[in-house]
C-alpha atoms as a PDB file:
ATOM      1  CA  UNK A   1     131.359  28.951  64.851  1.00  0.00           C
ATOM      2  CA  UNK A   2     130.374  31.744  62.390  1.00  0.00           C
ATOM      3  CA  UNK A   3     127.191  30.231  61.951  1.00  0.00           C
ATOM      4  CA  UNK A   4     126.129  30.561  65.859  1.00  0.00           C
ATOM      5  CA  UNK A   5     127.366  34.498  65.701  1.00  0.00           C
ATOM      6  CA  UNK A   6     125.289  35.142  63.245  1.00  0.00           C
ATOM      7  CA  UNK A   7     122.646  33.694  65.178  1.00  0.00           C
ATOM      8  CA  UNK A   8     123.294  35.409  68.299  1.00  0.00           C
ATOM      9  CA  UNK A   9     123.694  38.558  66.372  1.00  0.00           C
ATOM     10  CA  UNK A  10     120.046  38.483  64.727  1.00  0.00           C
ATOM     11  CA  UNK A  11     118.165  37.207  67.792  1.00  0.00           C
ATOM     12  CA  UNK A  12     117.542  39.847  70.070  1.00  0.00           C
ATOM     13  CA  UNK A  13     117.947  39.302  73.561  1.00  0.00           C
ATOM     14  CA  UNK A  14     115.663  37.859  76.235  1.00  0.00           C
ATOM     15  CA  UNK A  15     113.637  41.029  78.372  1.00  0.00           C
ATOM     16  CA  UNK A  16     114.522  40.517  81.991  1.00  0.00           C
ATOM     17  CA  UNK A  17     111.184  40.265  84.257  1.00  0.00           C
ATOM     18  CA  UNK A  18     109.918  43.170  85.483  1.00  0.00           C
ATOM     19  CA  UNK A  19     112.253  45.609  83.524  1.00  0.00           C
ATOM     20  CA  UNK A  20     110.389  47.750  81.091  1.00  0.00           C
ATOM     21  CA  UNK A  21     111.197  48.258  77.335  1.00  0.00           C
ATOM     22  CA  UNK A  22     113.392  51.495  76.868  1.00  0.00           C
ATOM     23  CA  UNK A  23     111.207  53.726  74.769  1.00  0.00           C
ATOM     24  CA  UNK A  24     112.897  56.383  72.470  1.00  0.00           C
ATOM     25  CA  UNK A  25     111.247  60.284  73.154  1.00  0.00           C
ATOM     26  CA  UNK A  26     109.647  61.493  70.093  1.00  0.00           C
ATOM     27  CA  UNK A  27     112.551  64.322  69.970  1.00  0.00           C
ATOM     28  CA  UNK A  28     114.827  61.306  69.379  1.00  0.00           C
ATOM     29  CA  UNK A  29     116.920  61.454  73.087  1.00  0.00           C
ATOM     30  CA  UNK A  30     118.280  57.967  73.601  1.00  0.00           C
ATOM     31  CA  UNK A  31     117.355  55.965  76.833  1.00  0.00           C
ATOM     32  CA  UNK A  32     120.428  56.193  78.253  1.00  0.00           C
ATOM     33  CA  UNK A  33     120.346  60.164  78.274  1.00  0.00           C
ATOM     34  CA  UNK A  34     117.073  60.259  80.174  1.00  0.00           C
ATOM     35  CA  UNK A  35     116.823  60.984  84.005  1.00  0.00           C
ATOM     36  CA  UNK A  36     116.777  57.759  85.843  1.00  0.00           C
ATOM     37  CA  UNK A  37     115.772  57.685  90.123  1.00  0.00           C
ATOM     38  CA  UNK A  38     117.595  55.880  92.474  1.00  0.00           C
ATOM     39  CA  UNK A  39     117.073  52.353  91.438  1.00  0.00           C
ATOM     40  CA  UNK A  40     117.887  52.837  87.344  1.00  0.00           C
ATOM     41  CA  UNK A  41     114.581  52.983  85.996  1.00  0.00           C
ATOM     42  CA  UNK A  42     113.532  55.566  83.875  1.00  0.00           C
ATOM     43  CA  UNK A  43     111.609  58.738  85.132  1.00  0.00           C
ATOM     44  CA  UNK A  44     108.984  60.360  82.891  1.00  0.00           C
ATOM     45  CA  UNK A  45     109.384  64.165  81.901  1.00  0.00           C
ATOM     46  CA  UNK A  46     105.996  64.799  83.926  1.00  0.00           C
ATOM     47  CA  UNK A  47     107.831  63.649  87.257  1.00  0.00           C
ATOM     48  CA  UNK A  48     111.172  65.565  86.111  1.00  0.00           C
ATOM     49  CA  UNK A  49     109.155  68.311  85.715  1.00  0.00           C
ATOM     50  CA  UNK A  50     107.233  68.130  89.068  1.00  0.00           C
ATOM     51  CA  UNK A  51     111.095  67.558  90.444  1.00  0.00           C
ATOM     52  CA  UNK A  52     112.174  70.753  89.224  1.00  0.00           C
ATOM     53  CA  UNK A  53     108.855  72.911  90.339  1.00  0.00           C
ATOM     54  CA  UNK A  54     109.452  70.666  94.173  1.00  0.00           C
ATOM     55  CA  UNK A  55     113.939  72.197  93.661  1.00  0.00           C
ATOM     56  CA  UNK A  56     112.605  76.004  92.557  1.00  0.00           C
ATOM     57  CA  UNK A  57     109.647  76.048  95.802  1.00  0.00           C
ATOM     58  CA  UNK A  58     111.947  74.523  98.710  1.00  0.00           C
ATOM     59  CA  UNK A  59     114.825  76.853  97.352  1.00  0.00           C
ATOM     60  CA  UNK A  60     112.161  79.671  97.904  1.00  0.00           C
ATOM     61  CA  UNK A  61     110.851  78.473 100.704  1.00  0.00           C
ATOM     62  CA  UNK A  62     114.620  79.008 101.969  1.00  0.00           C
ATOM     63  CA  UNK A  63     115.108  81.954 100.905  1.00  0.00           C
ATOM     64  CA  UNK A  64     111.881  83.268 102.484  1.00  0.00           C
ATOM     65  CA  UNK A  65     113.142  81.476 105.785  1.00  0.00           C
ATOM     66  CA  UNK A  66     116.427  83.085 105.586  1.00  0.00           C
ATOM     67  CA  UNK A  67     114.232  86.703 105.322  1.00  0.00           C
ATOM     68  CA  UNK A  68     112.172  85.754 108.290  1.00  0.00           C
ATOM     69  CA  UNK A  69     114.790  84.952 110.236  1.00  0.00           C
ATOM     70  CA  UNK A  70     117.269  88.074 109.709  1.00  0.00           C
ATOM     71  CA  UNK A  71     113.799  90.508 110.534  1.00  0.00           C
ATOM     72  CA  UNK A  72     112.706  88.165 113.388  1.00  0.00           C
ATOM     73  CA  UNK A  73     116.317  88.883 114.792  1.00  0.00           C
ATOM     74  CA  UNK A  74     116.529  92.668 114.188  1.00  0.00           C
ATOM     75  CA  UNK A  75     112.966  92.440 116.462  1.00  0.00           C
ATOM     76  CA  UNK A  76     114.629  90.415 119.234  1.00  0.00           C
ATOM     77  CA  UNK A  77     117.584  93.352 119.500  1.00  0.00           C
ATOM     78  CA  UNK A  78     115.215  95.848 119.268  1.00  0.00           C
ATOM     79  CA  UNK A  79     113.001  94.251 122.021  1.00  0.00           C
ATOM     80  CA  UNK A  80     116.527  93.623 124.219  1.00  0.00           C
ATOM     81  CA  UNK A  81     117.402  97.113 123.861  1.00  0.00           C
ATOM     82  CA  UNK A  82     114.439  98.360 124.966  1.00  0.00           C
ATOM     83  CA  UNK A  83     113.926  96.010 128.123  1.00  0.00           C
ATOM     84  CA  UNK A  84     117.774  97.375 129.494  1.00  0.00           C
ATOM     85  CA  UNK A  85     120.552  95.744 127.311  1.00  0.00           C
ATOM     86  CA  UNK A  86     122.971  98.780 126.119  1.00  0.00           C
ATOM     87  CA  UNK A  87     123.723  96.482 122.878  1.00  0.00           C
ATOM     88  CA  UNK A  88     120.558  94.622 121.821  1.00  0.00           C
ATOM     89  CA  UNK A  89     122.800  91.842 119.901  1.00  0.00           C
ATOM     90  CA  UNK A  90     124.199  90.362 123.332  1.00  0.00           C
ATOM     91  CA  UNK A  91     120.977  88.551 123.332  1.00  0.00           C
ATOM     92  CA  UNK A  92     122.596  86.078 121.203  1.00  0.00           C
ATOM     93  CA  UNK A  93     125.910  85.957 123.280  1.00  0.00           C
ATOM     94  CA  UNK A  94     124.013  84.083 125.933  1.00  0.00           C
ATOM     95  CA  UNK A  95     122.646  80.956 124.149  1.00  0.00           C
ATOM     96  CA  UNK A  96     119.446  82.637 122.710  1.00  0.00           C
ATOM     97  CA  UNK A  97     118.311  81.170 119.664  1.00  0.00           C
ATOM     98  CA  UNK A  98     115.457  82.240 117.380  1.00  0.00           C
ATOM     99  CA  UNK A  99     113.851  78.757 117.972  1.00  0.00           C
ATOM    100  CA  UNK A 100     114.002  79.766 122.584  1.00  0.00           C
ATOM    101  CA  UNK A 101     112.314  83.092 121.542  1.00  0.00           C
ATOM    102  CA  UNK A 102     109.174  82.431 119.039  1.00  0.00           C
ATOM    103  CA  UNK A 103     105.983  81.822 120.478  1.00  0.00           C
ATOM    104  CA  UNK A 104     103.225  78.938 119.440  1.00  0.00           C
ATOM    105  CA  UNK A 105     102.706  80.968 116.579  1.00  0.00           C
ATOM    106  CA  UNK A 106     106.088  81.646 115.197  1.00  0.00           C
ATOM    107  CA  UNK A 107     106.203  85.291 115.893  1.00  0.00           C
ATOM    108  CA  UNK A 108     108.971  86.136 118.641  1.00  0.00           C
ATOM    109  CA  UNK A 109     106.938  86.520 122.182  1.00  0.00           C
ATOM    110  CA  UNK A 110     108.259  89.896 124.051  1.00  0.00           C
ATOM    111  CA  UNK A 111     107.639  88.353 127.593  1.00  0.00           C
ATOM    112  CA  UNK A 112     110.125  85.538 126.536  1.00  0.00           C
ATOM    113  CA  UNK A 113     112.572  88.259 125.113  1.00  0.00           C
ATOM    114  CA  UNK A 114     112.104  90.459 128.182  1.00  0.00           C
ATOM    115  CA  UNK A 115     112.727  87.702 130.598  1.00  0.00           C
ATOM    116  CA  UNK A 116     115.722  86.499 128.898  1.00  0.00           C
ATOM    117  CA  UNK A 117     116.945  89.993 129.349  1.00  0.00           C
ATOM    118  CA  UNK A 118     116.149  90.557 132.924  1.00  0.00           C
ATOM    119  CA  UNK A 119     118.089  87.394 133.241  1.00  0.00           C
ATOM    120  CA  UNK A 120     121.021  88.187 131.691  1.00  0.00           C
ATOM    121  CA  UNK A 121     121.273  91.420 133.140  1.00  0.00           C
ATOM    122  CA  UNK A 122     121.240  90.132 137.141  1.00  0.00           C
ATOM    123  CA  UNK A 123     124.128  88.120 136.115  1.00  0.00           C
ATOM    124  CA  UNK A 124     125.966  90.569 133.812  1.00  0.00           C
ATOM    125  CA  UNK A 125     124.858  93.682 135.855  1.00  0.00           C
ATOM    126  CA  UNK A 126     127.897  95.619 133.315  1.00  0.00           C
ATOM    127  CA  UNK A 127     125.549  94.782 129.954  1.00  0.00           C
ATOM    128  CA  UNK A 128     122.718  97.097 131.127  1.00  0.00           C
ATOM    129  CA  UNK A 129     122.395 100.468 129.103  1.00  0.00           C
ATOM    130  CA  UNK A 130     123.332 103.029 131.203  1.00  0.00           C
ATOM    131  CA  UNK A 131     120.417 105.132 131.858  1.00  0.00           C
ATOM    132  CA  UNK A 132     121.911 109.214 131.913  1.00  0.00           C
ATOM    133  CA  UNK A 133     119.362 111.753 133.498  1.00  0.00           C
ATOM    134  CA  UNK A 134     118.209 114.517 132.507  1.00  0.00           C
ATOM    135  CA  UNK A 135     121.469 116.820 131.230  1.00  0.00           C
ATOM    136  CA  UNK A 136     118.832 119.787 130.631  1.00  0.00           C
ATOM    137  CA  UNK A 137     121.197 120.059 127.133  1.00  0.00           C
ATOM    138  CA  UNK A 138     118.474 121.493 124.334  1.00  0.00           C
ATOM    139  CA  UNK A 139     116.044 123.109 126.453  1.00  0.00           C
ATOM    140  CA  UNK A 140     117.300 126.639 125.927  1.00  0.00           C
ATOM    141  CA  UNK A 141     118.616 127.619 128.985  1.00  0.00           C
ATOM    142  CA  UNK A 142     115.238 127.130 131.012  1.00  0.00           C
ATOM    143  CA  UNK A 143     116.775 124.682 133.265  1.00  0.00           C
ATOM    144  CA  UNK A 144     118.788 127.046 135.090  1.00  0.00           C
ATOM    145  CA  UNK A 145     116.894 130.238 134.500  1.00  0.00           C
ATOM    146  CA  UNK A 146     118.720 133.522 136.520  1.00  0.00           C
ATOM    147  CA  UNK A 147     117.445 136.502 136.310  1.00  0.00           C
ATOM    148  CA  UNK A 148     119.345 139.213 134.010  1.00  0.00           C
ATOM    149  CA  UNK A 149     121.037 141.933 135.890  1.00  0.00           C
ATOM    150  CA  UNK A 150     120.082 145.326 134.065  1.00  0.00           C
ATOM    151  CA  UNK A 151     122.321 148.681 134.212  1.00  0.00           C
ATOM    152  CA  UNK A 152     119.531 150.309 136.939  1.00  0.00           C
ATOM    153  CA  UNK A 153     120.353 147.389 138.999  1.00  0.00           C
ATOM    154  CA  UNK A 154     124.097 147.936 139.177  1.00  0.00           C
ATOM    155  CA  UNK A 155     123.925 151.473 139.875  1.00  0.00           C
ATOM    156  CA  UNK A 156     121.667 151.300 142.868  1.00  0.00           C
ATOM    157  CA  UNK A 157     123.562 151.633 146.039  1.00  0.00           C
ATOM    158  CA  UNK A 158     123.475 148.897 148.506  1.00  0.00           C
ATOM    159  CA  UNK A 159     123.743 145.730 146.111  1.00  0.00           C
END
């Protein structure tokens, strides 16, 4: 028996079709420590490298996303408030997404916001901003202008 382990022990074993030789990286990393994909075989740096440029893009492509959004939403309130809604953010109490309010282009479409508005204010007549007239507060006492009673005027008989 020792002379068939020595046997086994100096032939090297049989490659298995359509597997590839491991091949050691010139900095001396061992097969087993390289980046495999989803089936086990082993990914060159170039493709790891490509992975990691595809990771950094699509996680700034999110972030940019996440920008767009949060100013594409500060424009939808401000459009809401200015068609009638007393708080511009009720928009989104209603069902209104980002995705209802953006035009063909992508940019939010004020006829869309402005509808959505009108809508919401026939049914929730309480939402709309309360429109207060004209106080005449600041104008400097123009609004109700009398005229100034002098000390000739008081001494004159028959007023």
């Amino acid at each position: 028996m020792e002379a068939s382990t020595a046997t086994t022990a100096e032939t090297p074993p049989e490659p298995v079709e359509g597997a590839t030789a491991p091949e050691s990286t010139s900095e001396g990393t061992a097969p087993e420590t390289r980046e495999r994909d989803e089936s086990g075989r082993l990914l060159s740096r170039e493709a790891a490298r490509y992975r990691t440029q595809l990771r950094e893009v699509e996680a700034e492509r999110d972030q940019l996303r996440e920008q767009l959004d949060r100013h594409q939403r500060i424009e939808v309130e401000r459009l809401a408030g200015g068609a009638g809604l007393a708080v511009g953010a009720d928009v989104w109490t209603f069902g209104a997404t980002l995705d209802t309010l953006r035009g063909e282009d992508g940019s939010i479409d004020a006829e869309t916001v402005t509808g959505l508005v009108r809508e919401i204010i026939q049914n929730r007549p309480g939402l709309r901003d309360p429109k207060i007239g004209d106080l005449g507060a600041g104008r400097g006492g123009t609004a109700a202008m009398t005229p100034k009673v002098g000390l000739s005027q008081l001494l004159k008989p028959g007023r």
